[in-house]
C-alpha atoms as a PDB file:
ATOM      1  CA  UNK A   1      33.411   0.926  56.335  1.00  0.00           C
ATOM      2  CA  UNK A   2      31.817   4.206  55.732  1.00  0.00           C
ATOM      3  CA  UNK A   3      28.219   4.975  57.161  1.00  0.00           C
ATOM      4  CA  UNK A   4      25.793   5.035  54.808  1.00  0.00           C
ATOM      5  CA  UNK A   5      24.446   8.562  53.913  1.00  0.00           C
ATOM      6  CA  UNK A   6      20.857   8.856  54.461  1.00  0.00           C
ATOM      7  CA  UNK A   7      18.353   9.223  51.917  1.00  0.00           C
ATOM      8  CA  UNK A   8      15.027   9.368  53.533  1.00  0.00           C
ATOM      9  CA  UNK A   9      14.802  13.164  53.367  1.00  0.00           C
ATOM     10  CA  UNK A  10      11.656  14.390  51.208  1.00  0.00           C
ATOM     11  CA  UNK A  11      11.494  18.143  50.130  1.00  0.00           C
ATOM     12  CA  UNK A  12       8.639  20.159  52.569  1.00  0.00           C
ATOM     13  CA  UNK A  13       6.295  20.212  49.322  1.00  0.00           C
ATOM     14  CA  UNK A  14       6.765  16.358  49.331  1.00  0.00           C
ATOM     15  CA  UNK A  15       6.355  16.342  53.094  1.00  0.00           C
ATOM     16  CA  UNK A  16       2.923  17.985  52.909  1.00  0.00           C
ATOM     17  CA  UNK A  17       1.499  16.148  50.058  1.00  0.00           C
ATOM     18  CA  UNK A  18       2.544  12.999  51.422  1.00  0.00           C
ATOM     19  CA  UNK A  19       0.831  13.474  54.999  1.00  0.00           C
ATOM     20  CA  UNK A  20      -2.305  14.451  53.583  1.00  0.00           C
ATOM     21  CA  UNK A  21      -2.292  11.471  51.044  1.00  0.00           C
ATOM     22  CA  UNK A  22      -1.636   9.498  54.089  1.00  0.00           C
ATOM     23  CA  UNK A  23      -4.236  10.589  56.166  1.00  0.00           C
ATOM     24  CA  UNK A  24      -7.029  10.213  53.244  1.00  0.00           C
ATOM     25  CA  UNK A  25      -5.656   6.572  52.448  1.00  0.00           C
ATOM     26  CA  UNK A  26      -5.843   5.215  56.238  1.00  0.00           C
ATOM     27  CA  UNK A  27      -8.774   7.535  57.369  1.00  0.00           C
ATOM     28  CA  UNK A  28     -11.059   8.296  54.204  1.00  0.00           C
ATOM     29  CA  UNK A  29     -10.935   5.476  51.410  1.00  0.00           C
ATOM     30  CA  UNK A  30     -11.219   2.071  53.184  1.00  0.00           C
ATOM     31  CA  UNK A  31     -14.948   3.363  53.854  1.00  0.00           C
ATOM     32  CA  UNK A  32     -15.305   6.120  50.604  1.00  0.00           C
ATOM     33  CA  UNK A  33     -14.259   3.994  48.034  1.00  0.00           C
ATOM     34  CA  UNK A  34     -17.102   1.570  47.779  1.00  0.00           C
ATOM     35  CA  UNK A  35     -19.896   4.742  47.946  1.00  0.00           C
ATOM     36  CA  UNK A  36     -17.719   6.350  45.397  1.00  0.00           C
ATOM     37  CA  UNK A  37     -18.004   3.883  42.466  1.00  0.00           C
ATOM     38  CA  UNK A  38     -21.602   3.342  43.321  1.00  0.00           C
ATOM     39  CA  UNK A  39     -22.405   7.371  42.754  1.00  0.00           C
ATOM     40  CA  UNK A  40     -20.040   7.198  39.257  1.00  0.00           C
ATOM     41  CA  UNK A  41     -22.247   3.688  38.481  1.00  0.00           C
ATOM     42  CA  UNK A  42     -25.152   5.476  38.454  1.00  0.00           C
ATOM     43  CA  UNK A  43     -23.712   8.202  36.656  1.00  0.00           C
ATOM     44  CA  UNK A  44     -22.807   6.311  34.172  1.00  0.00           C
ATOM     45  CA  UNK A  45     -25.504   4.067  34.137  1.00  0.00           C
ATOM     46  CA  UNK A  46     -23.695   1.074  34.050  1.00  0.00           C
ATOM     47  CA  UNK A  47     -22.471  -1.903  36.803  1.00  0.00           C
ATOM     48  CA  UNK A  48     -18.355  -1.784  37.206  1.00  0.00           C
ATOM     49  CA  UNK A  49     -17.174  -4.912  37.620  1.00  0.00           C
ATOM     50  CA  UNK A  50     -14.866  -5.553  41.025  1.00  0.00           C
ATOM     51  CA  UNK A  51     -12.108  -6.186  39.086  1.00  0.00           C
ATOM     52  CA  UNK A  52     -11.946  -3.280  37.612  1.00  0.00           C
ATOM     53  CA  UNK A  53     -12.764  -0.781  40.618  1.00  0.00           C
ATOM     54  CA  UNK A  54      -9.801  -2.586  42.295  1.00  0.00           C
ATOM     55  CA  UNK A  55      -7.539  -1.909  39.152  1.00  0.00           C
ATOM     56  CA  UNK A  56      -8.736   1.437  38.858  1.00  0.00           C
ATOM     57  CA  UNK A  57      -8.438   1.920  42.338  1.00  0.00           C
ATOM     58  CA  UNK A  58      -4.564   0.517  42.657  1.00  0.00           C
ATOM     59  CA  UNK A  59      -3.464   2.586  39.487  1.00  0.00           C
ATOM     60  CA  UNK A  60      -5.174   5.958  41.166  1.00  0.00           C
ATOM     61  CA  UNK A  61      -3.083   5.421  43.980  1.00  0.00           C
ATOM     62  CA  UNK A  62      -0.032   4.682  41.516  1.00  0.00           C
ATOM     63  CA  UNK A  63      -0.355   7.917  39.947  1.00  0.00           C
ATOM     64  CA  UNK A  64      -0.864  10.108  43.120  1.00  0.00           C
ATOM     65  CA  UNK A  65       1.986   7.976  44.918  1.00  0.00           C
ATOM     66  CA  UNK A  66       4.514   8.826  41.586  1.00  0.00           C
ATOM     67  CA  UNK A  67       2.982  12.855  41.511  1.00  0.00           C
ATOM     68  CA  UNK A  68       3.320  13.221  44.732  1.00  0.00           C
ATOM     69  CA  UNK A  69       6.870  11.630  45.134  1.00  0.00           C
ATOM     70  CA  UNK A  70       8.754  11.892  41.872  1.00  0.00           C
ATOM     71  CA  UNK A  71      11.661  13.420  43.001  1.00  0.00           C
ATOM     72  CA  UNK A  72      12.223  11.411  46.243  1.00  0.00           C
ATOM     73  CA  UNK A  73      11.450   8.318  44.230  1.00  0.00           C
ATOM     74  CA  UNK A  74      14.406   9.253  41.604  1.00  0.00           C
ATOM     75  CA  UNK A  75      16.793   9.784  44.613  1.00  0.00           C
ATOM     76  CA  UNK A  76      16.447   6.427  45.899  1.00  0.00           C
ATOM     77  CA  UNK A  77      15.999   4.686  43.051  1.00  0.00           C
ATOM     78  CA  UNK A  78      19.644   6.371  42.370  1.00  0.00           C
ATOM     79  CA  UNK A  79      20.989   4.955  45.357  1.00  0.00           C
ATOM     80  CA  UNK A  80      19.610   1.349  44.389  1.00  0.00           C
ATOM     81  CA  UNK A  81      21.478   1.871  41.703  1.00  0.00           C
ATOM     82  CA  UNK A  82      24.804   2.672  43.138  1.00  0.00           C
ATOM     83  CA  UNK A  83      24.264  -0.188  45.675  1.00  0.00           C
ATOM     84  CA  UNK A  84      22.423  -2.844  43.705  1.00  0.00           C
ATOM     85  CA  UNK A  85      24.489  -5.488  45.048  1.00  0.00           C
ATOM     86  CA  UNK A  86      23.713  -4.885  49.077  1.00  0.00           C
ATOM     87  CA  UNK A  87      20.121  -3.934  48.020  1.00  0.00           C
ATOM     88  CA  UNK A  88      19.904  -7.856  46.849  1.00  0.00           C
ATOM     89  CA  UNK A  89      21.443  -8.997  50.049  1.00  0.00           C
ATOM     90  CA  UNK A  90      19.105  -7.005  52.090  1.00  0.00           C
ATOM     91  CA  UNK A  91      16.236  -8.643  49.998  1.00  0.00           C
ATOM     92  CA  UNK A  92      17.668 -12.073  50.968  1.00  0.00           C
ATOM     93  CA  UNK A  93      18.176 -11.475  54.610  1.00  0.00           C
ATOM     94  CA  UNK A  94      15.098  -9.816  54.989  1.00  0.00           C
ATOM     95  CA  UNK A  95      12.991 -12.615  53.217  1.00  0.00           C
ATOM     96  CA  UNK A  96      14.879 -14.973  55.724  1.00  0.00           C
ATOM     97  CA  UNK A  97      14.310 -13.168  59.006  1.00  0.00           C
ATOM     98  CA  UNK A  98      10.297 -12.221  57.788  1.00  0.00           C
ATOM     99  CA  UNK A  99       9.190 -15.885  57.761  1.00  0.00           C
ATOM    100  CA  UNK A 100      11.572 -17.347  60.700  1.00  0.00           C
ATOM    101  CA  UNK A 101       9.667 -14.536  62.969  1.00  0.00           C
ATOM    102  CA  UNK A 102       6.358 -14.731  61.378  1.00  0.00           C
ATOM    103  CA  UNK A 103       6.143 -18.134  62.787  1.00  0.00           C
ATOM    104  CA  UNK A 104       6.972 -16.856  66.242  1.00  0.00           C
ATOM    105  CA  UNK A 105       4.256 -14.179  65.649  1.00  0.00           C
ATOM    106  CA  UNK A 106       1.460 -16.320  64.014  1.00  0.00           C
ATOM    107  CA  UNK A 107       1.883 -19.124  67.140  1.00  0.00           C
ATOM    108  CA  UNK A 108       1.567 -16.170  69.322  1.00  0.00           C
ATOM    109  CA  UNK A 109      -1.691 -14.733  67.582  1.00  0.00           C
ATOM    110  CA  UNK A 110      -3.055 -18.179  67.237  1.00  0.00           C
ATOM    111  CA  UNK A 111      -3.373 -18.034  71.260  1.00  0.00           C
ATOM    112  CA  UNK A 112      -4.662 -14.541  71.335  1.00  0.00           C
ATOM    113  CA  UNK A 113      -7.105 -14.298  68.447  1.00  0.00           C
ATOM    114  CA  UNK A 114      -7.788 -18.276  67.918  1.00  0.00           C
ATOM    115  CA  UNK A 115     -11.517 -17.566  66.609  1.00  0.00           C
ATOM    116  CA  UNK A 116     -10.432 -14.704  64.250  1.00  0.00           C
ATOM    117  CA  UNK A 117     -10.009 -14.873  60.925  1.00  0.00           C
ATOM    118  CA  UNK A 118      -7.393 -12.547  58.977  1.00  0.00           C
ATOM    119  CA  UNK A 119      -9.884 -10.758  56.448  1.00  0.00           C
ATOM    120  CA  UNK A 120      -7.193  -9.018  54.856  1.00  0.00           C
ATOM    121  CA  UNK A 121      -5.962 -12.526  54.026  1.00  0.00           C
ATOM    122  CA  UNK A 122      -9.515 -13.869  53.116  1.00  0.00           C
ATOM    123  CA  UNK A 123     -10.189 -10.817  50.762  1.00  0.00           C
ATOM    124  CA  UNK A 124      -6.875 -11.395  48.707  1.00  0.00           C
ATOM    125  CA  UNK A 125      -7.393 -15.491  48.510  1.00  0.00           C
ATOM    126  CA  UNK A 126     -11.097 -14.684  47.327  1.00  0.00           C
ATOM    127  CA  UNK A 127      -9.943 -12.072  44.945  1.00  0.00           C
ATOM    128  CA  UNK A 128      -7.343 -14.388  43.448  1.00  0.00           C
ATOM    129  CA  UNK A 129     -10.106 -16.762  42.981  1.00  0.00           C
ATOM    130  CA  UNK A 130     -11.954 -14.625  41.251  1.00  0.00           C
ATOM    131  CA  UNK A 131      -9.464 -12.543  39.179  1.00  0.00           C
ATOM    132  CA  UNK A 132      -5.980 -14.137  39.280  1.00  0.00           C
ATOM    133  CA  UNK A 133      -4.273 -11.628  37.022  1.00  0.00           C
ATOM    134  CA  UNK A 134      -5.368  -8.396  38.192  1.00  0.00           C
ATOM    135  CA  UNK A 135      -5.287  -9.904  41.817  1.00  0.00           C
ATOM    136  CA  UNK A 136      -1.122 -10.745  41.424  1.00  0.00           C
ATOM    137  CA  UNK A 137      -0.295  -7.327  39.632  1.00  0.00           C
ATOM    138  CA  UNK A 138      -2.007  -5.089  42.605  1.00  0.00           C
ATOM    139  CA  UNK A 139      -0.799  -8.305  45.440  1.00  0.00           C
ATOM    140  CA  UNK A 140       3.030  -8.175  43.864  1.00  0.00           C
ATOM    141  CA  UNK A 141       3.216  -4.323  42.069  1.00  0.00           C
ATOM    142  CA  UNK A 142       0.949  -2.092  42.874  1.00  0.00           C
ATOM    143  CA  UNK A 143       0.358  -2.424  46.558  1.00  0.00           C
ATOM    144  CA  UNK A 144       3.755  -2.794  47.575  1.00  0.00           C
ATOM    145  CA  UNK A 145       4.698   0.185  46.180  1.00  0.00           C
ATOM    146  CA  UNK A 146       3.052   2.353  46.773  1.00  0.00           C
ATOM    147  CA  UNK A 147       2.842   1.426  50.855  1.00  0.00           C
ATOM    148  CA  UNK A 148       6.089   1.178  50.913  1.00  0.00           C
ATOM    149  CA  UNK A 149       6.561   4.959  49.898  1.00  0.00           C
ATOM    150  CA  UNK A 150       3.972   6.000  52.225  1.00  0.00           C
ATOM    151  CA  UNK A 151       4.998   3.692  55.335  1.00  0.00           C
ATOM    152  CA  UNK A 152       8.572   3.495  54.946  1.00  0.00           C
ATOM    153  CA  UNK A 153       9.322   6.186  52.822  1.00  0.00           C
ATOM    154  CA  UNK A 154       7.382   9.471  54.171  1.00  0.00           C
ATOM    155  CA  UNK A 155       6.781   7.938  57.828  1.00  0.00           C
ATOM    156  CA  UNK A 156       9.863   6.303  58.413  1.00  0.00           C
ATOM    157  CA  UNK A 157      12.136   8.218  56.288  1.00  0.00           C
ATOM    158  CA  UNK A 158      11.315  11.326  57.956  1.00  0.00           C
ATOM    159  CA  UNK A 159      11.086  10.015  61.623  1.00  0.00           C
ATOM    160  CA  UNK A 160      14.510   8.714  61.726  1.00  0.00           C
ATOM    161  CA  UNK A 161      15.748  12.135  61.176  1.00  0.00           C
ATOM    162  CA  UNK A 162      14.610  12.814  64.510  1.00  0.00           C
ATOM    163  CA  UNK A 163      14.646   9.391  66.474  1.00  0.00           C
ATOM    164  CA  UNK A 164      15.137   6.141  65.101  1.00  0.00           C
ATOM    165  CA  UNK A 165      12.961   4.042  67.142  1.00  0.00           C
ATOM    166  CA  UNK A 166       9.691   6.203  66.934  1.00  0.00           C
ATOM    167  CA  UNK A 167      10.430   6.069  63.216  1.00  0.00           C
ATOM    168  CA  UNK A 168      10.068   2.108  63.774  1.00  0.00           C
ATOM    169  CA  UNK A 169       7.620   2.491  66.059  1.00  0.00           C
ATOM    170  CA  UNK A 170       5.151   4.515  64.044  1.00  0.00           C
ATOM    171  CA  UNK A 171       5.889   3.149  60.388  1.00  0.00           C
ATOM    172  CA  UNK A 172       5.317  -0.497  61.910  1.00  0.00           C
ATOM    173  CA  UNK A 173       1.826   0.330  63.910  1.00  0.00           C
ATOM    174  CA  UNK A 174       0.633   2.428  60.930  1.00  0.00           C
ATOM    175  CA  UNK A 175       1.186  -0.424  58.374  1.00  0.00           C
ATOM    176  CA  UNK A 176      -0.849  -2.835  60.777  1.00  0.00           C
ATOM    177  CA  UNK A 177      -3.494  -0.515  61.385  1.00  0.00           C
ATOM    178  CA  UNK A 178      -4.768   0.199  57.706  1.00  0.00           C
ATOM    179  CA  UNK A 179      -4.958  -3.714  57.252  1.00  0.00           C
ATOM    180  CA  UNK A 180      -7.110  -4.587  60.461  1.00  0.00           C
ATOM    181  CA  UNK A 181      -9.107  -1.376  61.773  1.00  0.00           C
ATOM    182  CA  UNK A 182     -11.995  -1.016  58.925  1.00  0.00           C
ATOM    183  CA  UNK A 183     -13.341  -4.836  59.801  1.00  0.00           C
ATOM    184  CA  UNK A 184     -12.821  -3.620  63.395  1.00  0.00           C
ATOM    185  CA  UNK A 185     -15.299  -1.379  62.533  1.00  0.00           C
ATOM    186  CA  UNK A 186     -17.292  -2.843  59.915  1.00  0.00           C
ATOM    187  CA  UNK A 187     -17.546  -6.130  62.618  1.00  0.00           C
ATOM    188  CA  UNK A 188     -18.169  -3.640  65.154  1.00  0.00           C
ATOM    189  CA  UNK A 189     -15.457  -5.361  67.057  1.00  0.00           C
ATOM    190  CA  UNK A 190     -12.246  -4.182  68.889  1.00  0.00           C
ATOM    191  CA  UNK A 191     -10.619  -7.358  68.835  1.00  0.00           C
ATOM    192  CA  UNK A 192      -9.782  -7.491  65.535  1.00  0.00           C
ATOM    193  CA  UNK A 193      -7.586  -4.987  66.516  1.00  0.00           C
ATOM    194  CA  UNK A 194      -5.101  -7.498  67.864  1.00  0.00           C
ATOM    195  CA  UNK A 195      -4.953  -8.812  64.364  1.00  0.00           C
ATOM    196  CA  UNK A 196      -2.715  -6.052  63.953  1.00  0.00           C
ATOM    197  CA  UNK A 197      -0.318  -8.364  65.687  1.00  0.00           C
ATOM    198  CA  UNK A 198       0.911 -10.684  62.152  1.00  0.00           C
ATOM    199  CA  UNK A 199       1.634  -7.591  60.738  1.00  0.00           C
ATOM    200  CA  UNK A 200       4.243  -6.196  63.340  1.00  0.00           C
ATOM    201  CA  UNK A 201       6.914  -8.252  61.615  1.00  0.00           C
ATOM    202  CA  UNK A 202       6.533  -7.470  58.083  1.00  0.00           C
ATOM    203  CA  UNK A 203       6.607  -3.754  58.991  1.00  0.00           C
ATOM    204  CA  UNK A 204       9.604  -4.055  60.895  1.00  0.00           C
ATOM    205  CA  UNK A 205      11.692  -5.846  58.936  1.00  0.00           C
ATOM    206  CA  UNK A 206      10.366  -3.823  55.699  1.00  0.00           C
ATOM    207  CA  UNK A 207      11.508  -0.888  57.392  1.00  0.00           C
ATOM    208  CA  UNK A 208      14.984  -2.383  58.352  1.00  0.00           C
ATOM    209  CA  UNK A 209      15.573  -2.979  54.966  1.00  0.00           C
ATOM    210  CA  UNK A 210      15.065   0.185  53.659  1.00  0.00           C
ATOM    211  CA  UNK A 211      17.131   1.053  56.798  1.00  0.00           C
ATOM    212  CA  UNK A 212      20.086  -0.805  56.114  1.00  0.00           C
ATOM    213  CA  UNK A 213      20.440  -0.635  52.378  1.00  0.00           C
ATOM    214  CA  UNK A 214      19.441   3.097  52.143  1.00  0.00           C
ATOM    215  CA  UNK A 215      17.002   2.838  49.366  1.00  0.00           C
ATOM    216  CA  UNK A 216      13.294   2.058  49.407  1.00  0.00           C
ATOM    217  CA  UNK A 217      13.556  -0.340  46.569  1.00  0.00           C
ATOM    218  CA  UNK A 218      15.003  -2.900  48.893  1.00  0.00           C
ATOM    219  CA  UNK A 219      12.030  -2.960  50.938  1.00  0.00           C
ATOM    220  CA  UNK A 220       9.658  -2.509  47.920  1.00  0.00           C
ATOM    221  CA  UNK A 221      11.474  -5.987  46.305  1.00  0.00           C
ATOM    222  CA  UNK A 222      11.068  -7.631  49.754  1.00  0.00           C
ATOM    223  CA  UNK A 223       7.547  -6.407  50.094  1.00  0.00           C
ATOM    224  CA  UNK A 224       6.584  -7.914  46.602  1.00  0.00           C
ATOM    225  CA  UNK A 225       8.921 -11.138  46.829  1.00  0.00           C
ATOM    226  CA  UNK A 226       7.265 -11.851  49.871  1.00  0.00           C
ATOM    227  CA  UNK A 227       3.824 -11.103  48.594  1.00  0.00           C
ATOM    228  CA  UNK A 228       4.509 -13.142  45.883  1.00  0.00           C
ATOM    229  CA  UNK A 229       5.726 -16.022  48.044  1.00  0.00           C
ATOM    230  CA  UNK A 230       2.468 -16.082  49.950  1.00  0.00           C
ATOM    231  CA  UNK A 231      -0.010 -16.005  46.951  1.00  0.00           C
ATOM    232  CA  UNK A 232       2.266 -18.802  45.432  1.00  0.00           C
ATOM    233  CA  UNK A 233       2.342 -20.744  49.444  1.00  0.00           C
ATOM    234  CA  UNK A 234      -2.224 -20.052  48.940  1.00  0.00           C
ATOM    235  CA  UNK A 235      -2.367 -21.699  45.321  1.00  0.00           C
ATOM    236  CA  UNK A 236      -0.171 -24.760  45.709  1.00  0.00           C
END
């Protein structure tokens, strides 16, 4: 069987635009956004609902994420394409292995962090509460693609042109950190940090599947399909 050809390259413009958007989503908005719709409430002179900053927050991100990416995001989506069957299977297999070693992981945070709570987790189940709809399109759409371009496909992608492991390495610690280290620092405590823990798994497998099948749709689908399995596994 022939080796897959790679497509994680990105074009240098791509490159540049990408690490910068990168640095301003994990560094800059988890503590702008908030001070930001204040100043444009008072601007306006009017109250935005939470709802809507999230939406309008999700779809900003959309529209950078598609600007920014275009033409990387119409080469992969042309290998999906070409390989929608193994894309599927990757989907599958990668559903399978996330939960059978998320319960290896969760047992094993359970002992570390027992008196932590996930607030990632907590904010989603409150927002679904609160907002079903818009909660499930940015949970199951929104979210998952656009970290999956910046995690897997700008940090990973590019990596593995180098080295392989640092590219799993680095993708995987990156996509923990930007869901644990603002409580850390909000809380003023470090160890939420080893929160960062439960999400080791998803961001390996999610970058093995774009690994394997060669086009970040695969691990977009899983992303959302698993997303969508745990808001489903919260309402029952």
């Amino acid at each position: 069987m022939a080796k897959k050809k790679s497509t994680s390259y990105m074009s240098a413009g791509e490159q540049i635009a990408g690490v910068i958007f990168l640095c301003v989503y994990l560094i800059v908005l988890p503590f702008a956004t908030a001070p930001l719709f204040r100043l444009v409430e008072r601007l306006l002179g009017t109250d935005i609902p939470e709802t809507l900053q999230n939406i309008i927050y999700y779809y900003t991100l959309l529209a950078i994420t598609v600007i920014i990416f275009h033409g990387y995001i119409g080469r992969t989506t042309k290998r999906f394409a070409d390989n929608l069957g193994e894309s599927c299977k990757t989907i599958i297999v990668g559903i399978i292995a996330m939960y059978g070693l998320n319960e290896l992981v969760f047992r094993l945070t359970h002992l570390l962090v027992n008196n932590r709570t996930n607030l990632n987790d907590s904010t989603i189940s409150a927002q679904i509460n609160s907002a079903p709809r818009v909660t499930l399109l940015i949970v199951i759409l929104l979210a998952p693609f656009v970290e999956e371009v910046l995690f897997r496909g700008l940090v990973f992608g590019n990596l593995k042109l180098k080295s392989r492991a640092v590219a799993y390495v680095i993708s995987c610690v990156l996509f923990a950190l930007i869901h644990v280290w603002q409580f850390a620092v909000v809380r003023q405590d470090v160890t939420y940090f080893l929160l960062m823990v439960q999400y080791l798994v998803p961001g390996l497998v999610l970058a093995w599947a774009y690994d394997h099948s060669g086009t970040l749709w695969s691990s977009i689908g899983l992303h959302a399909a698993v997303n969508a399995l745990s808001v489903w596994a919260q309402t029952r």
